[in-house]
PDB file of N, CA and C in Angstrom:
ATOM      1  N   UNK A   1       0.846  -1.184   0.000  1.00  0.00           N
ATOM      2  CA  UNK A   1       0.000   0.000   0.000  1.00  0.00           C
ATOM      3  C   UNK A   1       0.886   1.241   0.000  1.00  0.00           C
ATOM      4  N   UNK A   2       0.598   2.170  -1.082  1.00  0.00           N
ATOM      5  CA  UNK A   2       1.077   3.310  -1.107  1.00  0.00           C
ATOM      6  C   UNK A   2       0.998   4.395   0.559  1.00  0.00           C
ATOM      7  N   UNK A   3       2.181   5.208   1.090  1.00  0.00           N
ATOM      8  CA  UNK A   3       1.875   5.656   1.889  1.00  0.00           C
ATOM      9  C   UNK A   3       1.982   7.388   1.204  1.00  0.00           C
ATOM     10  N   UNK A   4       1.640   7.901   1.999  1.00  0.00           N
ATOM     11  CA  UNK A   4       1.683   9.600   2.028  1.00  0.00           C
ATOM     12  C   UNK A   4       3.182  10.177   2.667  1.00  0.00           C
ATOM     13  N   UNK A   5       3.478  10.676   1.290  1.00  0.00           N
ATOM     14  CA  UNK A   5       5.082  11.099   1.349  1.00  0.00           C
ATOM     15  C   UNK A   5       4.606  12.711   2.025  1.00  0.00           C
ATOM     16  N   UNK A   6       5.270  13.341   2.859  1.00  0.00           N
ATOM     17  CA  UNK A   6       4.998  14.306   3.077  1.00  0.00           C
ATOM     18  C   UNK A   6       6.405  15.020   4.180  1.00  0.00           C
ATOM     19  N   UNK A   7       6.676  16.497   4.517  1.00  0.00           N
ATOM     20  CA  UNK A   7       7.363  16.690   5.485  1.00  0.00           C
ATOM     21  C   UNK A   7       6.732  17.307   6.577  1.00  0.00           C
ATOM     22  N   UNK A   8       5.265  17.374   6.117  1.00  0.00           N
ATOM     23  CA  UNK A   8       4.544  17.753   6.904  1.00  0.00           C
ATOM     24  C   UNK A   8       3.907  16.558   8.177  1.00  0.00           C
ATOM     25  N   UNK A   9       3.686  16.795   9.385  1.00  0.00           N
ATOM     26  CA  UNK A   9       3.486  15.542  10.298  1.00  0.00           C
ATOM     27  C   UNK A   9       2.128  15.315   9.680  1.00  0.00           C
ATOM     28  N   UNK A  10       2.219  13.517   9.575  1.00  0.00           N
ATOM     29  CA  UNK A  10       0.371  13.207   9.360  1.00  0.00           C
ATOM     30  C   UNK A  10      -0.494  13.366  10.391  1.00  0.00           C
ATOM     31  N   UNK A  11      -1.617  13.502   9.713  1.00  0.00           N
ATOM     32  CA  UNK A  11      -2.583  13.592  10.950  1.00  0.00           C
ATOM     33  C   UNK A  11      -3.475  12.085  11.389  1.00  0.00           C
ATOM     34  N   UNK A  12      -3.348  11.950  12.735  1.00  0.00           N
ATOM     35  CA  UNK A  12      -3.858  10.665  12.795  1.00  0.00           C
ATOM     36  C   UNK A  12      -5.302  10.742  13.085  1.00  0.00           C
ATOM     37  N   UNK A  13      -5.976   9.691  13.244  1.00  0.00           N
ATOM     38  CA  UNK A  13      -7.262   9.469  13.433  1.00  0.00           C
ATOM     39  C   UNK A  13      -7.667   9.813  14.978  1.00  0.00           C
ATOM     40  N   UNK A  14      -8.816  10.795  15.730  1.00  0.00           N
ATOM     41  CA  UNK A  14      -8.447  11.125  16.594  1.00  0.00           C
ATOM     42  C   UNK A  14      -8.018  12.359  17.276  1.00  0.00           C
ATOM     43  N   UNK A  15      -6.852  12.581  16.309  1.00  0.00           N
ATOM     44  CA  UNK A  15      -6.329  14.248  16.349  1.00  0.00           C
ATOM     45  C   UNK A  15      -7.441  15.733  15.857  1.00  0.00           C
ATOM     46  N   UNK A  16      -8.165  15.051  15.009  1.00  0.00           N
ATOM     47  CA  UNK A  16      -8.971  16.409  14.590  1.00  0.00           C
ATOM     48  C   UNK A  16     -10.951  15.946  14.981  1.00  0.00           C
ATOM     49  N   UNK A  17     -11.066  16.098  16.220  1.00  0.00           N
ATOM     50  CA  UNK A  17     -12.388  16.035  17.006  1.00  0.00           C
ATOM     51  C   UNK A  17     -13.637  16.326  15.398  1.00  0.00           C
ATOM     52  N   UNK A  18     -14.364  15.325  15.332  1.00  0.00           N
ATOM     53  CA  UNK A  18     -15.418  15.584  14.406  1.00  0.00           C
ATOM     54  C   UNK A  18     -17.026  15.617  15.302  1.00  0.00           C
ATOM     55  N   UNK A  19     -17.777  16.109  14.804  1.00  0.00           N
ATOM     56  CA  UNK A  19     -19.155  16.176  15.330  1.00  0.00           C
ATOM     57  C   UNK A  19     -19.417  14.226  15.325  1.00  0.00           C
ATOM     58  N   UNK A  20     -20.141  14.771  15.972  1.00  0.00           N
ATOM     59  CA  UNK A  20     -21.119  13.237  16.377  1.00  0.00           C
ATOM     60  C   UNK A  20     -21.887  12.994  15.161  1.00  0.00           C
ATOM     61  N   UNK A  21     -22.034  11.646  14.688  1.00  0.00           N
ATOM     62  CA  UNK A  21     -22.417  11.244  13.800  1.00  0.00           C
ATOM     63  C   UNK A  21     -23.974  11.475  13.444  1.00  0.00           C
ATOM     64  N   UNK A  22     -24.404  11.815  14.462  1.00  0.00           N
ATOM     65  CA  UNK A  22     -26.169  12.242  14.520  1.00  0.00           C
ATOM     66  C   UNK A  22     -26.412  13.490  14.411  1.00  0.00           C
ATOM     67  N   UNK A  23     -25.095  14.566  14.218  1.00  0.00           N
ATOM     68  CA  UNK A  23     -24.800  15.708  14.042  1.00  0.00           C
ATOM     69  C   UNK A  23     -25.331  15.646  12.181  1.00  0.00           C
ATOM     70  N   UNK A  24     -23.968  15.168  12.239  1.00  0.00           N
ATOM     71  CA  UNK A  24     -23.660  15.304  10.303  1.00  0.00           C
ATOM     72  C   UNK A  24     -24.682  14.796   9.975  1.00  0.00           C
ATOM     73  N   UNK A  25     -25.483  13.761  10.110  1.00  0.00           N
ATOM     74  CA  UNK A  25     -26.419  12.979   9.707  1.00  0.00           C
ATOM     75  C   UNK A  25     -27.462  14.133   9.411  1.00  0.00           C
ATOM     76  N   UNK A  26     -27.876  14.542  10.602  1.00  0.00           N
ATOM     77  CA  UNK A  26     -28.874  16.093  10.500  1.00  0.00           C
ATOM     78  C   UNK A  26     -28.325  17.207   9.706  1.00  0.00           C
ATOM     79  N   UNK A  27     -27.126  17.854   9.826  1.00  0.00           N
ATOM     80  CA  UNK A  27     -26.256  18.366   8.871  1.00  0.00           C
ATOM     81  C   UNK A  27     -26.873  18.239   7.130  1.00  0.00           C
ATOM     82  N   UNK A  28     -26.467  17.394   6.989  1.00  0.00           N
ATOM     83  CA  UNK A  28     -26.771  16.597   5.474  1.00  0.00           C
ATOM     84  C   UNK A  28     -28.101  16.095   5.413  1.00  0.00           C
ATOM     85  N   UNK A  29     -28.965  15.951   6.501  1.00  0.00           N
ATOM     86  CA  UNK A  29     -30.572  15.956   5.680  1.00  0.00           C
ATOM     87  C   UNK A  29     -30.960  17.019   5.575  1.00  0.00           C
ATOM     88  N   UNK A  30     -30.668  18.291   6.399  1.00  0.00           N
ATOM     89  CA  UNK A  30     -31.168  19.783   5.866  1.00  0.00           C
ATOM     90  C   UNK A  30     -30.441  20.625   4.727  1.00  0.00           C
ATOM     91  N   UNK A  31     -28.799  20.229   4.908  1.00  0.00           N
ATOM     92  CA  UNK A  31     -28.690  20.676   3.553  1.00  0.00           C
ATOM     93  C   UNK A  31     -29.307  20.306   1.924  1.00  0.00           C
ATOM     94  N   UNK A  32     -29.176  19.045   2.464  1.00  0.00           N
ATOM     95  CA  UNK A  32     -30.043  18.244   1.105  1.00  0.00           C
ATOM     96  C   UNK A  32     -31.610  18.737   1.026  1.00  0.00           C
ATOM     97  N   UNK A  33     -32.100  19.198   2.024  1.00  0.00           N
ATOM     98  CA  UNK A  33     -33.943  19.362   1.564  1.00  0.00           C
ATOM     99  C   UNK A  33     -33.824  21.185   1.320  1.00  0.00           C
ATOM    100  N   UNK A  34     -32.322  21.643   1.215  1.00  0.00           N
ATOM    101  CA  UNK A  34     -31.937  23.187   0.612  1.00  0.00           C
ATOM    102  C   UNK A  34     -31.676  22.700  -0.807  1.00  0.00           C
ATOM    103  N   UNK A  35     -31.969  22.100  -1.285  1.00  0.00           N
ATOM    104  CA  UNK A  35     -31.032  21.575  -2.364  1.00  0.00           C
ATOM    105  C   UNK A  35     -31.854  21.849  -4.134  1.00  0.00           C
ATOM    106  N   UNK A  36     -32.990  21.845  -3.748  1.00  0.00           N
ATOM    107  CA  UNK A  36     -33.982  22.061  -4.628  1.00  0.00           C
ATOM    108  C   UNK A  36     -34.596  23.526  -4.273  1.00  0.00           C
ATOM    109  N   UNK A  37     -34.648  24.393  -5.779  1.00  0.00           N
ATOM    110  CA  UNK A  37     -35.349  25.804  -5.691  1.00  0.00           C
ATOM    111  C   UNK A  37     -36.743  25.967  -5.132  1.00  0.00           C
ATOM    112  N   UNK A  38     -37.491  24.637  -5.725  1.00  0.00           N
ATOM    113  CA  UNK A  38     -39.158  24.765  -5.122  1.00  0.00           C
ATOM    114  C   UNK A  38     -38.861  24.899  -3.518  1.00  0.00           C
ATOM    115  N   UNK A  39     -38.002  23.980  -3.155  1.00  0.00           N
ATOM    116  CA  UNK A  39     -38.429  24.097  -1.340  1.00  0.00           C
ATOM    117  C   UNK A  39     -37.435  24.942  -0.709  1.00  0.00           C
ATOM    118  N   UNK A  40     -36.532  26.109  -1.424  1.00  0.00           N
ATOM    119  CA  UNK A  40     -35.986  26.840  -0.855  1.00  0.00           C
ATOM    120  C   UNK A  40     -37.490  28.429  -1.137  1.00  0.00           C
ATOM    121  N   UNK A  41     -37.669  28.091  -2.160  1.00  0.00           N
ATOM    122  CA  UNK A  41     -39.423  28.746  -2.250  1.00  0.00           C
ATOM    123  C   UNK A  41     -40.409  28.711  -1.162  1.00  0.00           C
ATOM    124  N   UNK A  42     -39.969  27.330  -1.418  1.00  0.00           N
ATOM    125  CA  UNK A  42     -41.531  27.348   0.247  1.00  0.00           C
ATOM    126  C   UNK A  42     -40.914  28.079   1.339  1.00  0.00           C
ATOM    127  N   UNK A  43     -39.173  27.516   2.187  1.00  0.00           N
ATOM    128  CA  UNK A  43     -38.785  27.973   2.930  1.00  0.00           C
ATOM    129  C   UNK A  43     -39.197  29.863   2.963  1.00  0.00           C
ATOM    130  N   UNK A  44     -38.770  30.343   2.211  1.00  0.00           N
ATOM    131  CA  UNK A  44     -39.105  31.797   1.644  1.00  0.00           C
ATOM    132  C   UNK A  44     -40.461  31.997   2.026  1.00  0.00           C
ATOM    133  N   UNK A  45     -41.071  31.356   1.472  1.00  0.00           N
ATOM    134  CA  UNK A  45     -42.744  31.925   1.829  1.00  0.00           C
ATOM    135  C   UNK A  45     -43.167  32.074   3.139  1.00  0.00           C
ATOM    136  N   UNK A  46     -42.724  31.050   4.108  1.00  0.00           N
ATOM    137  CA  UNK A  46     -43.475  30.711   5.200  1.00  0.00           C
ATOM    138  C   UNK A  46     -42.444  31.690   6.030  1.00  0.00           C
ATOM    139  N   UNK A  47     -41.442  32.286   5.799  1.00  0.00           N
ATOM    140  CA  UNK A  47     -40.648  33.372   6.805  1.00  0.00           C
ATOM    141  C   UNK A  47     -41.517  34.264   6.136  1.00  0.00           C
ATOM    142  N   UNK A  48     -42.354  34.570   5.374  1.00  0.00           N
ATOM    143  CA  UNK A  48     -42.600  35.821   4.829  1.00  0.00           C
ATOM    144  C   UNK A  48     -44.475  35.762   5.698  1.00  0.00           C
ATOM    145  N   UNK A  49     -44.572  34.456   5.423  1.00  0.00           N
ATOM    146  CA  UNK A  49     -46.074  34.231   5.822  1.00  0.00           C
ATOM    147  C   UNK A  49     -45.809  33.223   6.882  1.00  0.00           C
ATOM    148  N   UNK A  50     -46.014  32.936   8.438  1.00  0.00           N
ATOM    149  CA  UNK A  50     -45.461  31.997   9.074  1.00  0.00           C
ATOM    150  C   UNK A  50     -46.800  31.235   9.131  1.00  0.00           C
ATOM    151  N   UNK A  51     -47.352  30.773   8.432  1.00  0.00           N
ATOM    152  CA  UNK A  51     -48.514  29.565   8.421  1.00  0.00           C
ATOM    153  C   UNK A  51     -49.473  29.895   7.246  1.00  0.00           C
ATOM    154  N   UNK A  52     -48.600  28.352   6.214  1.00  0.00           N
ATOM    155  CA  UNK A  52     -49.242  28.212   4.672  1.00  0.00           C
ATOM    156  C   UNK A  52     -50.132  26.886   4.771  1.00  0.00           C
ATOM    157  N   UNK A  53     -50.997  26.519   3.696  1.00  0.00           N
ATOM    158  CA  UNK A  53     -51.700  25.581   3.854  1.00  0.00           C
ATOM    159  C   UNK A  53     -51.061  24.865   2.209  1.00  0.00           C
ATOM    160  N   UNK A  54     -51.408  23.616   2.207  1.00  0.00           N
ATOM    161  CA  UNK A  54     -50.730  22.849   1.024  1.00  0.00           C
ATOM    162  C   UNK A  54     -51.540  23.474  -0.461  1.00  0.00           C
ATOM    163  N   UNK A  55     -52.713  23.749  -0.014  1.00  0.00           N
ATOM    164  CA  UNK A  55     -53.061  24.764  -1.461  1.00  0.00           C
ATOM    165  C   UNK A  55     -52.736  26.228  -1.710  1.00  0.00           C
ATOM    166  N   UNK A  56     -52.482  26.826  -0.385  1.00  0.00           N
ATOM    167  CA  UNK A  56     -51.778  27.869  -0.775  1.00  0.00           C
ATOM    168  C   UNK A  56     -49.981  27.738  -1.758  1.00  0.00           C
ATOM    169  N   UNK A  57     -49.190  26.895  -0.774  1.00  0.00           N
ATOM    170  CA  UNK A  57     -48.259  26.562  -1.852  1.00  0.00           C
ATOM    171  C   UNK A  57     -48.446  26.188  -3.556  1.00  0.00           C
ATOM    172  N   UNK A  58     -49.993  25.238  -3.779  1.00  0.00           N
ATOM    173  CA  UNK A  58     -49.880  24.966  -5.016  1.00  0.00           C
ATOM    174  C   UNK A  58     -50.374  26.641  -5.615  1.00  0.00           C
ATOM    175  N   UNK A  59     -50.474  27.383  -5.096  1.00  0.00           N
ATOM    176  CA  UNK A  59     -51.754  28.734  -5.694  1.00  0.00           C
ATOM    177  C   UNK A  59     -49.807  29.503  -6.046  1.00  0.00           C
ATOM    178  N   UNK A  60     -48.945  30.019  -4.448  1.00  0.00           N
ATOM    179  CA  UNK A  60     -47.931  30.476  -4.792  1.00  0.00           C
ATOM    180  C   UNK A  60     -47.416  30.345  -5.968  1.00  0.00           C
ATOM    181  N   UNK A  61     -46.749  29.022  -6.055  1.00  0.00           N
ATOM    182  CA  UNK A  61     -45.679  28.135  -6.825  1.00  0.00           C
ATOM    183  C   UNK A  61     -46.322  27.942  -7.859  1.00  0.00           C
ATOM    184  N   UNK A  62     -47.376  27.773  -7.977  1.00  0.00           N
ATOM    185  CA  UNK A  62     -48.306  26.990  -9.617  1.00  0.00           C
ATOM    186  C   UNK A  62     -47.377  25.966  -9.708  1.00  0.00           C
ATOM    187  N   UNK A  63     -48.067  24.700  -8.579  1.00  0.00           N
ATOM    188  CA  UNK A  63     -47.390  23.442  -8.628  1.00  0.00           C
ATOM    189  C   UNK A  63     -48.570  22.567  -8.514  1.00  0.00           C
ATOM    190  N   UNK A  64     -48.165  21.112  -8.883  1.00  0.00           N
ATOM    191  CA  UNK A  64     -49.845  20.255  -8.379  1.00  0.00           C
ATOM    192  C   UNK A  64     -49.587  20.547  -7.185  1.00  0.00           C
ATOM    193  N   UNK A  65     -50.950  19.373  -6.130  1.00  0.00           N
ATOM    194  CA  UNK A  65     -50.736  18.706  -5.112  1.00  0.00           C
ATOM    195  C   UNK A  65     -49.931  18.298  -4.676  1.00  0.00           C
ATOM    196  N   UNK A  66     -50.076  17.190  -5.524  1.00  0.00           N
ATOM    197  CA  UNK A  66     -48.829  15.835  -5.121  1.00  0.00           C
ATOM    198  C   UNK A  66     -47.271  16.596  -5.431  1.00  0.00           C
ATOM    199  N   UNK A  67     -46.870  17.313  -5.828  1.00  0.00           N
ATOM    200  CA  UNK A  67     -45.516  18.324  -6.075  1.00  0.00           C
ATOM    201  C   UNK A  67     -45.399  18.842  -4.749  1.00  0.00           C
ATOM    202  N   UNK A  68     -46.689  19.790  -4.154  1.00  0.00           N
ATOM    203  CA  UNK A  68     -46.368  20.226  -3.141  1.00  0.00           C
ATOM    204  C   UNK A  68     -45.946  19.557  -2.276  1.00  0.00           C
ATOM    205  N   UNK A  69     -46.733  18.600  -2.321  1.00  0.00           N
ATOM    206  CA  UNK A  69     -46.817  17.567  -0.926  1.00  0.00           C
ATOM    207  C   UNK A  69     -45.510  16.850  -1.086  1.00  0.00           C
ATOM    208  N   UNK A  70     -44.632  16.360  -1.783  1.00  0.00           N
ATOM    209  CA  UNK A  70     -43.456  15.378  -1.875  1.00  0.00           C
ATOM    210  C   UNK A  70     -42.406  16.389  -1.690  1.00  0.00           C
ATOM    211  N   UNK A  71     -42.729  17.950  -1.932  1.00  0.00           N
ATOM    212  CA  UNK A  71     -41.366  19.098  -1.121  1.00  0.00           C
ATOM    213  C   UNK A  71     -41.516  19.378   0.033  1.00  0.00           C
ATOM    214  N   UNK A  72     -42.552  18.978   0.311  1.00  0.00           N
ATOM    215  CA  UNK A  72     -43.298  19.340   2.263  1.00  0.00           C
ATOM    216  C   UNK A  72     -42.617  17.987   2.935  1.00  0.00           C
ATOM    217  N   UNK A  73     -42.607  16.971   2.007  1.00  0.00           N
ATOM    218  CA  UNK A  73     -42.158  16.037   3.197  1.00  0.00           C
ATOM    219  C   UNK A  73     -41.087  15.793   3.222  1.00  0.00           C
ATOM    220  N   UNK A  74     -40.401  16.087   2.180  1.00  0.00           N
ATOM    221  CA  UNK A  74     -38.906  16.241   2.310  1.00  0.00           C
ATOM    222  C   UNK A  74     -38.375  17.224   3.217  1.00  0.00           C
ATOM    223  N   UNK A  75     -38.631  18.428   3.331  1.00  0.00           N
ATOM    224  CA  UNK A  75     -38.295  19.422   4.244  1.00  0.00           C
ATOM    225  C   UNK A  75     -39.121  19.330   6.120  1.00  0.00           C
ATOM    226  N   UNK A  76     -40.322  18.101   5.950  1.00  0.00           N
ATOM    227  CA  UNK A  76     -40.872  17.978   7.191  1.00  0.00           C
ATOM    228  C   UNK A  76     -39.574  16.749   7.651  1.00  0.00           C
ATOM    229  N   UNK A  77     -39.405  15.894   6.989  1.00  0.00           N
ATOM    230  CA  UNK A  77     -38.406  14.787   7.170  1.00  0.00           C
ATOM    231  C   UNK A  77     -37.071  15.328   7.788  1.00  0.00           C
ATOM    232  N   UNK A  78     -37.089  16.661   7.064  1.00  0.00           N
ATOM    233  CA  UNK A  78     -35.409  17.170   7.255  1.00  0.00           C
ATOM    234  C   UNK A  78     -35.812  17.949   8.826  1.00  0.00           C
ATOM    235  N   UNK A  79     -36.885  18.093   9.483  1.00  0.00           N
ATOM    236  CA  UNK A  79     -36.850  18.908  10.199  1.00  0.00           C
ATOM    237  C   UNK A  79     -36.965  20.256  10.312  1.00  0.00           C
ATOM    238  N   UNK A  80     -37.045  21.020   9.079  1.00  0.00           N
ATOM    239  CA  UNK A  80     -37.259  22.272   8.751  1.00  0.00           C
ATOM    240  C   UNK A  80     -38.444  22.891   8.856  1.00  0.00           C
ATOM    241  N   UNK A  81     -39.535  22.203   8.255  1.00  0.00           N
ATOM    242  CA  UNK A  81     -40.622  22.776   8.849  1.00  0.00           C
ATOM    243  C   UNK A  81     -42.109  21.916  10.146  1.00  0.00           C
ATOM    244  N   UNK A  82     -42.938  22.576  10.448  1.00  0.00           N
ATOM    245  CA  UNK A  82     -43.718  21.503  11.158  1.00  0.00           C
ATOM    246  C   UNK A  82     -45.353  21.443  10.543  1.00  0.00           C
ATOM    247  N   UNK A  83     -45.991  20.843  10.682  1.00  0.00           N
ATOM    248  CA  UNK A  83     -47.057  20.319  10.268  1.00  0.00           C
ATOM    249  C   UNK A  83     -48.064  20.353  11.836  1.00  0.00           C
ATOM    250  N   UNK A  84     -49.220  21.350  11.120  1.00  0.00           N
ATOM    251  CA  UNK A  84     -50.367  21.247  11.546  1.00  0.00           C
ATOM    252  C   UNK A  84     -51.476  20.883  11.332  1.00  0.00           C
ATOM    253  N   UNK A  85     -52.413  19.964  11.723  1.00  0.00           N
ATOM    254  CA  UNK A  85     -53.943  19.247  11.126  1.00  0.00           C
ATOM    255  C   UNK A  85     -54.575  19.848  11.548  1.00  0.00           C
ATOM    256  N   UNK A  86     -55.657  20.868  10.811  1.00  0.00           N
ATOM    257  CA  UNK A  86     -57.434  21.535  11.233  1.00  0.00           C
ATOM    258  C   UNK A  86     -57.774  20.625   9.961  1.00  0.00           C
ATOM    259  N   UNK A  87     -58.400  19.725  10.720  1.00  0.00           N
ATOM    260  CA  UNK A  87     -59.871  19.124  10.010  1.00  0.00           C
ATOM    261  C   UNK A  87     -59.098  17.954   8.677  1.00  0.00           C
ATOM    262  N   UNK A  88     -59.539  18.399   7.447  1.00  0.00           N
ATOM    263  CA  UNK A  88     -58.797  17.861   6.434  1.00  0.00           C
ATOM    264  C   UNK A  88     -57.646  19.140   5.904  1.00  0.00           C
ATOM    265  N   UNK A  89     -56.975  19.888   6.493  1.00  0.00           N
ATOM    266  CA  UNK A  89     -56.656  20.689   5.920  1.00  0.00           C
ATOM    267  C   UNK A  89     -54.772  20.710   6.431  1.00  0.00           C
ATOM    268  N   UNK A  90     -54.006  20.796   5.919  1.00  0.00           N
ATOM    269  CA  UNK A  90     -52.532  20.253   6.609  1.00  0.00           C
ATOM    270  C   UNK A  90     -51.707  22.247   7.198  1.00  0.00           C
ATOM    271  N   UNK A  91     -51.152  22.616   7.852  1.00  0.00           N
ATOM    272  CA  UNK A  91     -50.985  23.385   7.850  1.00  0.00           C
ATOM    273  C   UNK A  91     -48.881  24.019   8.132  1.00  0.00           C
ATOM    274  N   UNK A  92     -48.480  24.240   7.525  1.00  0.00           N
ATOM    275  CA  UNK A  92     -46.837  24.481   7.298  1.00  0.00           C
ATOM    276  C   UNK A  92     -46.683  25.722   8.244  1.00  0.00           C
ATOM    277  N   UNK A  93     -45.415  25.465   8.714  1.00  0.00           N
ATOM    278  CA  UNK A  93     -44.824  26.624   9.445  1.00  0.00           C
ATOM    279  C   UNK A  93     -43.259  26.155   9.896  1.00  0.00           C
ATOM    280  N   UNK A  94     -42.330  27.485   9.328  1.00  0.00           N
ATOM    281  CA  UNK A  94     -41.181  27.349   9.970  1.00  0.00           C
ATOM    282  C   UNK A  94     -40.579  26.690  11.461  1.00  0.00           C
ATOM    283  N   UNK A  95     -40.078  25.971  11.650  1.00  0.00           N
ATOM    284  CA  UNK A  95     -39.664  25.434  13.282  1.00  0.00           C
ATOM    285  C   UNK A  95     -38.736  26.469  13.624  1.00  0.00           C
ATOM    286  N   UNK A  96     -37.609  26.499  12.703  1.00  0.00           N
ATOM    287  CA  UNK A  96     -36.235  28.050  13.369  1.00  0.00           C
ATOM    288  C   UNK A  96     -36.986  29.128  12.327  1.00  0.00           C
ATOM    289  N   UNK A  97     -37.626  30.040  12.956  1.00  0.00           N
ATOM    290  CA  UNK A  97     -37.502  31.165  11.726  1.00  0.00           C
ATOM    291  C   UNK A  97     -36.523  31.978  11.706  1.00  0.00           C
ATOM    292  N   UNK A  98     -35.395  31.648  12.275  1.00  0.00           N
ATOM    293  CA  UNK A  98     -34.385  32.047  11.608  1.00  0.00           C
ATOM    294  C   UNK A  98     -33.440  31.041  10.561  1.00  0.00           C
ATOM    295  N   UNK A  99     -34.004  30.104  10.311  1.00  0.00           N
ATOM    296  CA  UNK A  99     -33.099  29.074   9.362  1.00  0.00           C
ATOM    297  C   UNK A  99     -32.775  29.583   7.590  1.00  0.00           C
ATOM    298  N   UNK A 100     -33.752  31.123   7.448  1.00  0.00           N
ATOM    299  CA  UNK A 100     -33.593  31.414   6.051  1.00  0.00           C
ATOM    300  C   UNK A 100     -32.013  32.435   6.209  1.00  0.00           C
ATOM    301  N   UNK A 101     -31.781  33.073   7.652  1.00  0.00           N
ATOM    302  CA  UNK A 101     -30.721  33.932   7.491  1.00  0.00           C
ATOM    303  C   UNK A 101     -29.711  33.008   7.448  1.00  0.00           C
ATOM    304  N   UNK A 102     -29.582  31.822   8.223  1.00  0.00           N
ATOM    305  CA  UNK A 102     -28.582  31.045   8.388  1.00  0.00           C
ATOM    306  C   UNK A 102     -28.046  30.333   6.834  1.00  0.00           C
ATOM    307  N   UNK A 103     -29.328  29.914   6.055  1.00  0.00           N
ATOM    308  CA  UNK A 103     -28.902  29.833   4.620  1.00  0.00           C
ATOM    309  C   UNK A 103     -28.255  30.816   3.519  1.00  0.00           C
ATOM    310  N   UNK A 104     -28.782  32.067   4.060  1.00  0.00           N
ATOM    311  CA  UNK A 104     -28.298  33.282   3.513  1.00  0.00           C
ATOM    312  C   UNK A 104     -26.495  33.115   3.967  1.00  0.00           C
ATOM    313  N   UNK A 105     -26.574  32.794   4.739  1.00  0.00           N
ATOM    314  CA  UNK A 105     -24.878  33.348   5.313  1.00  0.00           C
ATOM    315  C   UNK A 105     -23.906  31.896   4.627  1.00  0.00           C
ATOM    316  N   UNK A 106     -24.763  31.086   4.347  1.00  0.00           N
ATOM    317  CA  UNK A 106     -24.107  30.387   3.444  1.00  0.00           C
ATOM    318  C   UNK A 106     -23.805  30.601   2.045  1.00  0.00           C
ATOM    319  N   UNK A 107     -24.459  31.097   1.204  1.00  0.00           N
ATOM    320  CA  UNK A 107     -24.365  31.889   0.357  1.00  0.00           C
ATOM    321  C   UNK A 107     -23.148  33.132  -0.249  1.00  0.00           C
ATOM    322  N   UNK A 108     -22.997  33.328   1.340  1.00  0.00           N
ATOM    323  CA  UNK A 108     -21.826  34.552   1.164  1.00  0.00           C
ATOM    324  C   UNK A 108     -20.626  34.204   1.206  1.00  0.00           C
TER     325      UNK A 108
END
């Protein structure tokens, strides 16, 4: 096995402290449900409006149902937003409303 020629000291396993694996795990399901424009849209809407209903998104976006609903659960999955039930009617709202500045500062 090839080793790493270097004069620099290696770094061993250990030496550089990483987050907890249930960290990154969460890490990487919210970056991933940023990952698509429609649900950085929704994110947008609901800081602007803090409680949308799944037909208001299709009215916003001019998306179907079933569109809305498969970016809602990706971003409910990721933890980003929460879900409210009146009657038959589903209802969206930011959990951090600050999670749109925090994406912003990624950006920069």
């Amino acid at each position: 096995m090839d080793q790493c020629i270097t004069d620099i000291p290696r770094v061993r396993r250990g030496d550089v402290p990483l987050p907890q694996e249930e960290a990154i795990q969460r890490i990487a399901s919210v970056t991933k449900a940023f990952s698509d424009p429609i649900r950085l849209k929704m994110v947008y809407l609901l800081s602007k409006q803090s409680d949308l209903c799944t037909c208001e998104f299709e009215e916003l976006l001019d998306l179907s149902q079933s569109k809305v609903s498969y970016h809602l659960k990706i971003l409910l999955d990721a933890g980003v937003i929460d879900r409210e039930i009146h009657g038959s009617w589903s209802h969206y709202s930011l959990r951090n409303p600050k999670i749109l500045e925090q994406v912003h500062a990624l950006s920069q």
